[in-house]
Protein backbone atom coordinates (compact mmCIF):
# COMPACT_ATOMS: atom_id res chain seq x y z
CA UNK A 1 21.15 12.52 49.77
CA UNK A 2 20.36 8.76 49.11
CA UNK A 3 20.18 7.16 52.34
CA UNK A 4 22.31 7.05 55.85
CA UNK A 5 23.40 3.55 56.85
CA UNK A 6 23.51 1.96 60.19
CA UNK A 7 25.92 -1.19 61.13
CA UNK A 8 23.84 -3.01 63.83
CA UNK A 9 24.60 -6.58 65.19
CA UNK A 10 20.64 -7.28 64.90
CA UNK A 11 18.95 -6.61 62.01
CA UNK A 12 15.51 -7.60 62.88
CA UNK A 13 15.39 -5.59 65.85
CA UNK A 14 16.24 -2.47 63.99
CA UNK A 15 13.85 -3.30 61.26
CA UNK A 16 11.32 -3.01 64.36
CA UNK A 17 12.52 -0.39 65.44
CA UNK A 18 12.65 1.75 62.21
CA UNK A 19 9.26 0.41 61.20
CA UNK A 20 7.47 1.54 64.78
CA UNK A 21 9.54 5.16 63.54
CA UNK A 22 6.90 5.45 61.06
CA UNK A 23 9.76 3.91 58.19
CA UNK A 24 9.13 1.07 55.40
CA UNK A 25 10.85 -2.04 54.66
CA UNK A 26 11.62 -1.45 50.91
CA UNK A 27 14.21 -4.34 50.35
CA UNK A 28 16.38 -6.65 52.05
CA UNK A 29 19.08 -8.04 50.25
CA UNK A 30 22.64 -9.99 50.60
CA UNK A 31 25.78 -8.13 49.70
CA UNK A 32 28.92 -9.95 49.06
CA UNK A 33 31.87 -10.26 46.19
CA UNK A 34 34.59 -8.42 44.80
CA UNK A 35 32.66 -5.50 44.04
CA UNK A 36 31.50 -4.64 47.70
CA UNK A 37 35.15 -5.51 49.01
CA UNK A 38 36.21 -2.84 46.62
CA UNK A 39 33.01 -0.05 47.57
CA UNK A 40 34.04 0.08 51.66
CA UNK A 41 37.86 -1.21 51.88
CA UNK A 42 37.44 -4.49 53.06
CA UNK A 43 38.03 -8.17 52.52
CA UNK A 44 35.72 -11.06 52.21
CA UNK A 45 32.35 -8.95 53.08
CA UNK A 46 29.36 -10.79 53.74
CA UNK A 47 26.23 -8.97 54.93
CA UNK A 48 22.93 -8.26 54.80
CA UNK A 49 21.05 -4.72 54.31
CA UNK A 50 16.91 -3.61 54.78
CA UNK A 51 16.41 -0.58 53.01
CA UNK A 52 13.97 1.31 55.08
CA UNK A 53 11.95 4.06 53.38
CA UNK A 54 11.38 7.53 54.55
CA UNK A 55 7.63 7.87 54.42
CA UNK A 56 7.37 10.86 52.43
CA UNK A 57 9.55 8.99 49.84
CA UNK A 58 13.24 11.41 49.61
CA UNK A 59 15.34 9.81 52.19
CA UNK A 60 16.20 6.07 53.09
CA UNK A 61 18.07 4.21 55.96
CA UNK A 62 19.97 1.15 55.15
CA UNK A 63 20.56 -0.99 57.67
CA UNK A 64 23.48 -3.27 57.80
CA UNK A 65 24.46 -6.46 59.70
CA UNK A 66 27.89 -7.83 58.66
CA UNK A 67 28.65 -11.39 59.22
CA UNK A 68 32.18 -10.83 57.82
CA UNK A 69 34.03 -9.10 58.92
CA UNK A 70 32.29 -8.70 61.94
CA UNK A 71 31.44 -5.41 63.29
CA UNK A 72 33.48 -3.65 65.46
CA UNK A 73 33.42 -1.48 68.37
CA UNK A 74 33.77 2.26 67.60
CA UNK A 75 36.82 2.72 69.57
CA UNK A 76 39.38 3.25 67.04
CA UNK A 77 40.37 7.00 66.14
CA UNK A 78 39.69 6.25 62.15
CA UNK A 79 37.07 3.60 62.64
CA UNK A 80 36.23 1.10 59.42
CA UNK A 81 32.95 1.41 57.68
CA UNK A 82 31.61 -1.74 59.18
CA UNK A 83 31.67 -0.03 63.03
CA UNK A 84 28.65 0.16 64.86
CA UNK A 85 26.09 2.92 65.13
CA UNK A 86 26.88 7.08 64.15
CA UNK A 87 26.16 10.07 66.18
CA UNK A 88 22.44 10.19 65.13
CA UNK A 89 19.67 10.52 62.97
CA UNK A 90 16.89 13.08 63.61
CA UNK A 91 13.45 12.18 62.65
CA UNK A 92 10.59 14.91 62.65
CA UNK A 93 7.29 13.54 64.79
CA UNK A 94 3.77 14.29 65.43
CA UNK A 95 3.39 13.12 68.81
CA UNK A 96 6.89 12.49 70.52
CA UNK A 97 5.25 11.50 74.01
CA UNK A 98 3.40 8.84 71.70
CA UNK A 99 6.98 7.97 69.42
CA UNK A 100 8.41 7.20 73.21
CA UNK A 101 6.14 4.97 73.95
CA UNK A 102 5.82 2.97 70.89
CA UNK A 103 10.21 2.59 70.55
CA UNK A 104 10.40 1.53 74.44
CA UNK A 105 9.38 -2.07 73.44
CA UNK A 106 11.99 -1.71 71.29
CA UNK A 107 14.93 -1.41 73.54
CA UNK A 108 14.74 2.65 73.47
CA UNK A 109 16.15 4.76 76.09
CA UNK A 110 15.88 8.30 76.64
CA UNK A 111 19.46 10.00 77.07
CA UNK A 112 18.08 12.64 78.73
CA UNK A 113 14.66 14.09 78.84
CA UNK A 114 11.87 15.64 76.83
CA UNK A 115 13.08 19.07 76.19
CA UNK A 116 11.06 22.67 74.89
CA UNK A 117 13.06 24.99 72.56
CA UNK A 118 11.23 28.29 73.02
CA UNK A 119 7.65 28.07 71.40
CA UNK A 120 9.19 25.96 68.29
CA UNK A 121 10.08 22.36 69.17
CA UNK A 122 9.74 19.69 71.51
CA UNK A 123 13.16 17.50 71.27
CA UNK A 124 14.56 14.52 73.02
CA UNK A 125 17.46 11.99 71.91
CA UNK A 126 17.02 8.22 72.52
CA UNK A 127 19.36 5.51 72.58
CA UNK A 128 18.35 3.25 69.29
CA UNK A 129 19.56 -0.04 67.25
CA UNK A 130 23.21 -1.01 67.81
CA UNK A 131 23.73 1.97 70.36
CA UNK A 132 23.17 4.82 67.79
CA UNK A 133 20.99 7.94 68.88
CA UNK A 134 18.23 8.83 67.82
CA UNK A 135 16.94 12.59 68.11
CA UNK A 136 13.15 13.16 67.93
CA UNK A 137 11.78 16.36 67.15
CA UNK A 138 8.07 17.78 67.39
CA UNK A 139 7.17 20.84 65.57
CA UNK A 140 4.45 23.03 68.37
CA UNK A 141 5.16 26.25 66.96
């Protein structure tokens, strides 16, 4: 796998948000012309992507505000690629009491709360950038 993208209606709050997540800016970049109308399906696309870089290198997250069309709700049954947010991206941690902290600045919420699975993992989902979630997972096992 390449990378996983994320519509969100602010990019530089999910560049924050991604960065505190341990990630790196690799590139930002306009996208717009035939060529990306033709990729996703739609007409007269104008955005802007950050490329945000796994740490250990093997996996990116590209982040995308659209200015046209604009983004959507994800209400329709067969929503278009420029809706906002997915069901959610897992990131391993170190310290996820620590992660918390550092994303609530950012706008996250916990769904739920810190949970144990047996002796193996400490997990918890978060509410992220543009409403995604975002699953945390500490290895204690």
């Amino acid at each position: 796998m390449d990378n996983v993208a994320i519509v969100v209606d602010d990019l530089d709050a999910a560049v924050a948000f991604f960065t505190e997540l341990g990630m790196e800016l690799e590139n930002k970049a306009q996208i717009e012309g035939i060529w990306a109308d033709q990729t996703v399906g739609l007409d007269g696309i104008r955005s802007e992507i950050a490329m945000m870089r796994i740490p250990d290198g093997h996996g990116k997250v590209e982040l995308t505000k659209y200015h046209a069309p604009a983004a959507i709700g994800a209400e329709p049954e067969n929503p278009p690629p420029n809706t906002l947010g997915l069901h959610r991206v897992m990131f391993a941690v170190d310290d996820i009491d620590d992660t918390i902290a550092r994303l609530r600045p950012h706008g996250a919420e916990l769904l739920g709360e810190v949970a144990q699975y047996e002796n193996i993992f400490r997990l918890c989902y978060l509410r992220g950038p543009a409403g995604i979630i975002v699953a945390l997972a500490e290895q204690i096992g």
